[in-house]
C-alpha atoms as a PDB file:
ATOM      1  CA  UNK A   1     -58.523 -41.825 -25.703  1.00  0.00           C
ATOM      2  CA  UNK A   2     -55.041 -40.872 -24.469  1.00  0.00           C
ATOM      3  CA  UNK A   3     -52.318 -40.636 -27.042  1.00  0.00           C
ATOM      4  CA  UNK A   4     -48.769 -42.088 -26.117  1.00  0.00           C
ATOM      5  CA  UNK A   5     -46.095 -40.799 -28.209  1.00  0.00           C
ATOM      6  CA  UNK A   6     -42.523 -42.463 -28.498  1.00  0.00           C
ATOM      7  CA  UNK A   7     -40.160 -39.554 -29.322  1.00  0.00           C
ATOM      8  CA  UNK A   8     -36.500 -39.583 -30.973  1.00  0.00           C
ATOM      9  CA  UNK A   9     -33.877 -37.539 -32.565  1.00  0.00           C
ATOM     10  CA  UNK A  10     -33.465 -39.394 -35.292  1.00  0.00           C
ATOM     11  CA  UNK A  11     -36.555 -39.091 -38.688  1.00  0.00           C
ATOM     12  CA  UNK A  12     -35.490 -41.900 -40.436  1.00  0.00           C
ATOM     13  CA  UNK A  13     -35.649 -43.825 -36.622  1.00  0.00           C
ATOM     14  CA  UNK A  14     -39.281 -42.821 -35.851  1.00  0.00           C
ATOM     15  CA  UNK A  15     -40.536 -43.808 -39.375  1.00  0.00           C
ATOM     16  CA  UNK A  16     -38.653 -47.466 -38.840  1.00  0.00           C
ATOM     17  CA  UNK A  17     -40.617 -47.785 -35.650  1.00  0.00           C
ATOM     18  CA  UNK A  18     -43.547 -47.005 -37.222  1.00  0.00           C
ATOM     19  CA  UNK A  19     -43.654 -49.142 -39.937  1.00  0.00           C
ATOM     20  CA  UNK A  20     -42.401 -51.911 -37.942  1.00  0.00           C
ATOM     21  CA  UNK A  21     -45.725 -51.223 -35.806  1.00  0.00           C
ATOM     22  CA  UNK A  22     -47.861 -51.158 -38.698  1.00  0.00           C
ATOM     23  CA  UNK A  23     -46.718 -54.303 -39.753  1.00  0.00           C
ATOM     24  CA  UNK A  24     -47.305 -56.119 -36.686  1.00  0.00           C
ATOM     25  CA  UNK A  25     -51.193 -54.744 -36.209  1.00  0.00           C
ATOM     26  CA  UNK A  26     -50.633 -51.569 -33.828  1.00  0.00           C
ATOM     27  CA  UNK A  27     -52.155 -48.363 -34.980  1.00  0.00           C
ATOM     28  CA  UNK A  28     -49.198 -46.254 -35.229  1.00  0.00           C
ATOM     29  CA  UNK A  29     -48.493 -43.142 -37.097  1.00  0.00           C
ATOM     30  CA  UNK A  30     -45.350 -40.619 -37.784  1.00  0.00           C
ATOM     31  CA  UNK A  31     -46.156 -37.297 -36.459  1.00  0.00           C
ATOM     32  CA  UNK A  32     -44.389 -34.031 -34.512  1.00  0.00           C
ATOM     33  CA  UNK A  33     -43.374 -34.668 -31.325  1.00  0.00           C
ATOM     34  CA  UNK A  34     -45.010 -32.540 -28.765  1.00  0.00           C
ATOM     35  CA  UNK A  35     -43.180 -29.678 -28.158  1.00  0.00           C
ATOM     36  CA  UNK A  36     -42.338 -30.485 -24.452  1.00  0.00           C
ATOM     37  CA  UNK A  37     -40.053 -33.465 -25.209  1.00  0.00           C
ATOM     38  CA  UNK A  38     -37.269 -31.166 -26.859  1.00  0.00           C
ATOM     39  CA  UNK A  39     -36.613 -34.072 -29.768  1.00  0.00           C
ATOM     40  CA  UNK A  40     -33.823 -32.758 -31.917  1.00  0.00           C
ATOM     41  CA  UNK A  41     -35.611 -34.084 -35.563  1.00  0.00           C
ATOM     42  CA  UNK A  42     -39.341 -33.552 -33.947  1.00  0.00           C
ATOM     43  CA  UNK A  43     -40.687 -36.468 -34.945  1.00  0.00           C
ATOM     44  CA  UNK A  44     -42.861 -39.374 -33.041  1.00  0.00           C
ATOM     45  CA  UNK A  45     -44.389 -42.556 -33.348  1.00  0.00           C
ATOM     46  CA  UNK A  46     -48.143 -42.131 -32.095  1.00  0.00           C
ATOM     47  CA  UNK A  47     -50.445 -44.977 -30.779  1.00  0.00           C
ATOM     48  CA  UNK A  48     -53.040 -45.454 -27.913  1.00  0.00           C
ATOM     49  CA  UNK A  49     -51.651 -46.209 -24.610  1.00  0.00           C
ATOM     50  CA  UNK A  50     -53.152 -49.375 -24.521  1.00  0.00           C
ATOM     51  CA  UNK A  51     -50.344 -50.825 -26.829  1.00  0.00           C
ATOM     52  CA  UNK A  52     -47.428 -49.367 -25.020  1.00  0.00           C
ATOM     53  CA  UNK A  53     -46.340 -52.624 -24.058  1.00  0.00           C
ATOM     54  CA  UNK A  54     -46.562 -53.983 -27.571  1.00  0.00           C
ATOM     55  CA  UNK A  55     -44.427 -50.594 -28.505  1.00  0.00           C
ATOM     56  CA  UNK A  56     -41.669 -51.230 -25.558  1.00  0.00           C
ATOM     57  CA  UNK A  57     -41.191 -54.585 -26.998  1.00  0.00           C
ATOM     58  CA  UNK A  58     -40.770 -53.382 -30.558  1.00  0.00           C
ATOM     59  CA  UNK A  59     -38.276 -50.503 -29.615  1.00  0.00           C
ATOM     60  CA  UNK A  60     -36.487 -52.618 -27.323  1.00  0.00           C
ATOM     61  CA  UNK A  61     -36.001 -55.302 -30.018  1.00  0.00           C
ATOM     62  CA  UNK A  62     -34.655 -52.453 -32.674  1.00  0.00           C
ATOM     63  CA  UNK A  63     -32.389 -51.059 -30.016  1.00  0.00           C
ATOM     64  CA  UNK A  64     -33.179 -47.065 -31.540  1.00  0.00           C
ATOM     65  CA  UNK A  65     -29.922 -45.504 -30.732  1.00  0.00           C
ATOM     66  CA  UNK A  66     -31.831 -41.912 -30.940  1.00  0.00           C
ATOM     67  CA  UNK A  67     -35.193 -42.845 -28.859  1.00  0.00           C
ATOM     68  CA  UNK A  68     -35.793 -40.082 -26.668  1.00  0.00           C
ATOM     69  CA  UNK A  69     -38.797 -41.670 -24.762  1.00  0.00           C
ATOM     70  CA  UNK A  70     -42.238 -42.144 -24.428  1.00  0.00           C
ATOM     71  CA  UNK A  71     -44.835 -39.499 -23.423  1.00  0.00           C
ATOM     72  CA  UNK A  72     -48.409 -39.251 -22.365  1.00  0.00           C
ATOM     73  CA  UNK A  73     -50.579 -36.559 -24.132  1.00  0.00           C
ATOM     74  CA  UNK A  74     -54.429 -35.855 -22.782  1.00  0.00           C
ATOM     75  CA  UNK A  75     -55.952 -33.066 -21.110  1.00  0.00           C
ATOM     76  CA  UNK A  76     -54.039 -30.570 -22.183  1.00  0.00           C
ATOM     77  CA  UNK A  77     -51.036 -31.934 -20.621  1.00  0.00           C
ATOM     78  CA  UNK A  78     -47.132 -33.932 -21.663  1.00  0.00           C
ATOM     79  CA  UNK A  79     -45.448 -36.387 -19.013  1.00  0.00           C
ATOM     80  CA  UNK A  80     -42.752 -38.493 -19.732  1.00  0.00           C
ATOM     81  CA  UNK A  81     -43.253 -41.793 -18.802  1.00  0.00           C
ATOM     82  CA  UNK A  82     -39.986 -43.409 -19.718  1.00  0.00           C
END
């Protein structure tokens, strides 16, 4: 499974988005941002790429002020992805 992760600078930002996931059915969880996205707070959102449209909706709809982006983990490698 690949792991998406939606990054931002802000803790109390990431756990909103998380819980806001939770509650709608995604499996989301707060955890450190990998290291390549250079997030000020170092916090992320987790979930499986399948839901990143689901996610995109959600942060859209909240309008995070400190999202950073998302970012595809697997294989030993990061890429931003938006």
């Amino acid at each position: 499974m690949r792991w998406v992760y939606a990054v931002f600078r802000s803790r109390t930002q990431a756990l909103d988005c998380a819980a806001r996931l939770q509650r709608g059915g995604v499996g989301a969880a707060a955890v450190s941002a990998p290291r390549e996205a250079n997030a000020g707070c170092g916090l992320a959102v987790r979930f499986a790429e399948d839901a990143l449209p689901r996610v995109r909706r959600v942060a859209a709809q909240a309008g995070y002020s400190a999202f950073v982006g998302f970012y595809r983990v697997g294989a030993g490698c990061v890429q931003r992805i938006g």
